[in-house]
Protein backbone atom coordinates (compact mmCIF):
# COMPACT_ATOMS: atom_id res chain seq x y z
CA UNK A 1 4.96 6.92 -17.94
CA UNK A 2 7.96 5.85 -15.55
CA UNK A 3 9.89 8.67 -13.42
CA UNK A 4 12.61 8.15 -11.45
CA UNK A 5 14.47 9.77 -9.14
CA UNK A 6 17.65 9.85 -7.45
CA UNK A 7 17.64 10.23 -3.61
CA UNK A 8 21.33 12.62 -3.12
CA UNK A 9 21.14 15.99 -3.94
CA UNK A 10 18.09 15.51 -6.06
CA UNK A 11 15.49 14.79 -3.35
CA UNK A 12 17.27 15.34 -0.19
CA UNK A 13 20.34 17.59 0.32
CA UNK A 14 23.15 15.81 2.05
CA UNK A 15 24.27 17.91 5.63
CA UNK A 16 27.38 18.71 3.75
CA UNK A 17 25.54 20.96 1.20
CA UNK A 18 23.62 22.69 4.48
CA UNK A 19 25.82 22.36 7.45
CA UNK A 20 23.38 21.07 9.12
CA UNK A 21 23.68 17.95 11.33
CA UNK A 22 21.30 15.86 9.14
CA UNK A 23 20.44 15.54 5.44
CA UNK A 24 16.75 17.81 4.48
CA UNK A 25 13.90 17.12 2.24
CA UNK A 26 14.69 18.96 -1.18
CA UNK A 27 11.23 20.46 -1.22
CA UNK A 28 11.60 21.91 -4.72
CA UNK A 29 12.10 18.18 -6.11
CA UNK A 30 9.77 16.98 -4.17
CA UNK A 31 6.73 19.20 -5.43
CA UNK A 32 7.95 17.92 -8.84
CA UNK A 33 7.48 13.82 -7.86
CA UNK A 34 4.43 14.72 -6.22
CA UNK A 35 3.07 16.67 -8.78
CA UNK A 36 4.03 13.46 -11.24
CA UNK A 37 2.41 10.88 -9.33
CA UNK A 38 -1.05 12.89 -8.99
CA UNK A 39 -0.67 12.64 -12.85
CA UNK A 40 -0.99 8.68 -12.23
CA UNK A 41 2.98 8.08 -13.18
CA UNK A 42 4.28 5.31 -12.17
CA UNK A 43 7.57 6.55 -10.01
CA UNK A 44 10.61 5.03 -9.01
CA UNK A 45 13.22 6.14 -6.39
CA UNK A 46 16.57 4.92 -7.24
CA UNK A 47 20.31 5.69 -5.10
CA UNK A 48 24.07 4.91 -6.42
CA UNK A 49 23.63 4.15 -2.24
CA UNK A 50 21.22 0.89 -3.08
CA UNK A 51 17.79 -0.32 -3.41
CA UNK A 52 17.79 -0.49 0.41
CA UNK A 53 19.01 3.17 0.82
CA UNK A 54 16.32 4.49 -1.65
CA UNK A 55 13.25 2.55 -0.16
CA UNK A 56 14.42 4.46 3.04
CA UNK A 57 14.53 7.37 1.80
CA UNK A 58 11.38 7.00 0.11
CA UNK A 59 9.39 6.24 3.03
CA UNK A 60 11.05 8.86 5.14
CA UNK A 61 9.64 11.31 2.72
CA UNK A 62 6.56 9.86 2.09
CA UNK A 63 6.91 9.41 -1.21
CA UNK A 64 5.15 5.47 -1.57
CA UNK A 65 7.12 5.22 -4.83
CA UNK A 66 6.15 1.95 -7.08
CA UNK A 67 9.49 1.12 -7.00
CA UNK A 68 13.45 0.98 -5.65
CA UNK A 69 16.35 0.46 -7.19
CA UNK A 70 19.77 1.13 -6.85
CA UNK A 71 23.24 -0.18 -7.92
CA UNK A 72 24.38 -4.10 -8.14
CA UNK A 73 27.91 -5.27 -6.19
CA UNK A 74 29.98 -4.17 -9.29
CA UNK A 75 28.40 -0.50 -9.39
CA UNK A 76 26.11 -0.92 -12.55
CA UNK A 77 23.09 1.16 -12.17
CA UNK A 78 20.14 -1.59 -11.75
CA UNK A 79 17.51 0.75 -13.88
CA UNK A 80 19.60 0.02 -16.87
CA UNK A 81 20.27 -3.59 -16.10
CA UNK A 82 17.17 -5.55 -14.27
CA UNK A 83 14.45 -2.96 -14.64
CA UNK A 84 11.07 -4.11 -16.16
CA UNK A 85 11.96 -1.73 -18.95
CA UNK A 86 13.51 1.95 -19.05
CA UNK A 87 12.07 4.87 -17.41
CA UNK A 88 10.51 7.75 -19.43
CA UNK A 89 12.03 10.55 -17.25
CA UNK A 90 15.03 10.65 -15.28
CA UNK A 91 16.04 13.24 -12.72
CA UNK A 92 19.10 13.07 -10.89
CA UNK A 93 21.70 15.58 -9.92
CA UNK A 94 24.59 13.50 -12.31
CA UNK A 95 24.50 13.52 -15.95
CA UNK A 96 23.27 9.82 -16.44
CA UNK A 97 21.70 8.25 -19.38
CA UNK A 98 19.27 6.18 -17.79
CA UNK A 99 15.78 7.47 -19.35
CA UNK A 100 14.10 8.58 -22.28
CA UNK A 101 14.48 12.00 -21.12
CA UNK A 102 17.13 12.74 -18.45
CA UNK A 103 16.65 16.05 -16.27
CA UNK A 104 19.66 17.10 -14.51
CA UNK A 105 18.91 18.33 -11.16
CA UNK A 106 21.21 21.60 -10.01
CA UNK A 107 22.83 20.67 -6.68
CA UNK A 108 23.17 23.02 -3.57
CA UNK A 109 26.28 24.49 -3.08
CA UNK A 110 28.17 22.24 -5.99
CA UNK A 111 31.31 23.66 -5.34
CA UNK A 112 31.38 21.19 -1.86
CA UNK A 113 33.03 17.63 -2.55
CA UNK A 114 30.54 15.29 -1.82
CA UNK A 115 32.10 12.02 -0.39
């Protein structure tokens, strides 16, 4: 199977959520893609921020996903659009319709505007 996952408020917390001076590991989310990939799934990190922005994320967390993706110039998510095919599961902190199955992730302290 494919899983993705979303890199803002779904595996790290932005500092606005914390009030810290620097975004954190979601370590919650992140037992759940690690548990996933010791199943042999092949994982994806994807970002609204870009393919670029993921893959940093992704190694910052040690996370050695298969793959990156992100959003094109005009703001279409790339999963849907150049993908090798649609992911099985889907979690992300935004209702999105990009997998099979699409988990919604609750965010930390939701009632702060994210930027």
């Amino acid at each position: 199977m494919i899983i993705a996952f979303d890199v803002d408020d779904t595996l790290i917390v932005p500092c606005i959520a914390t009030g810290f001076d620097r975004d954190v590991p979601n370590y919650n989310t992140i037992a759940i893609y690690r548990w996933f990939q010791e199943q042999g799934n092949t994982m994806w990190v994807w970002s609204g921020g870009g393919a670029d922005y993921a893959k940093m994320w992704g190694e910052k967390l040690g996370l050695d996903a298969n793959a990156y993706y992100g959003k094109d110039a005009s703001g279409r998510n790339i999963i849907g659009e150049s993908a090798p095919r649609k992911p099985d599961i889907c979690f992300d902190d935004c209702i999105v319709e990009l997998a099979t199955v699409n988990v919604r992730v609750k965010r930390i302290n939701n009632q702060l505007k994210r930027q």
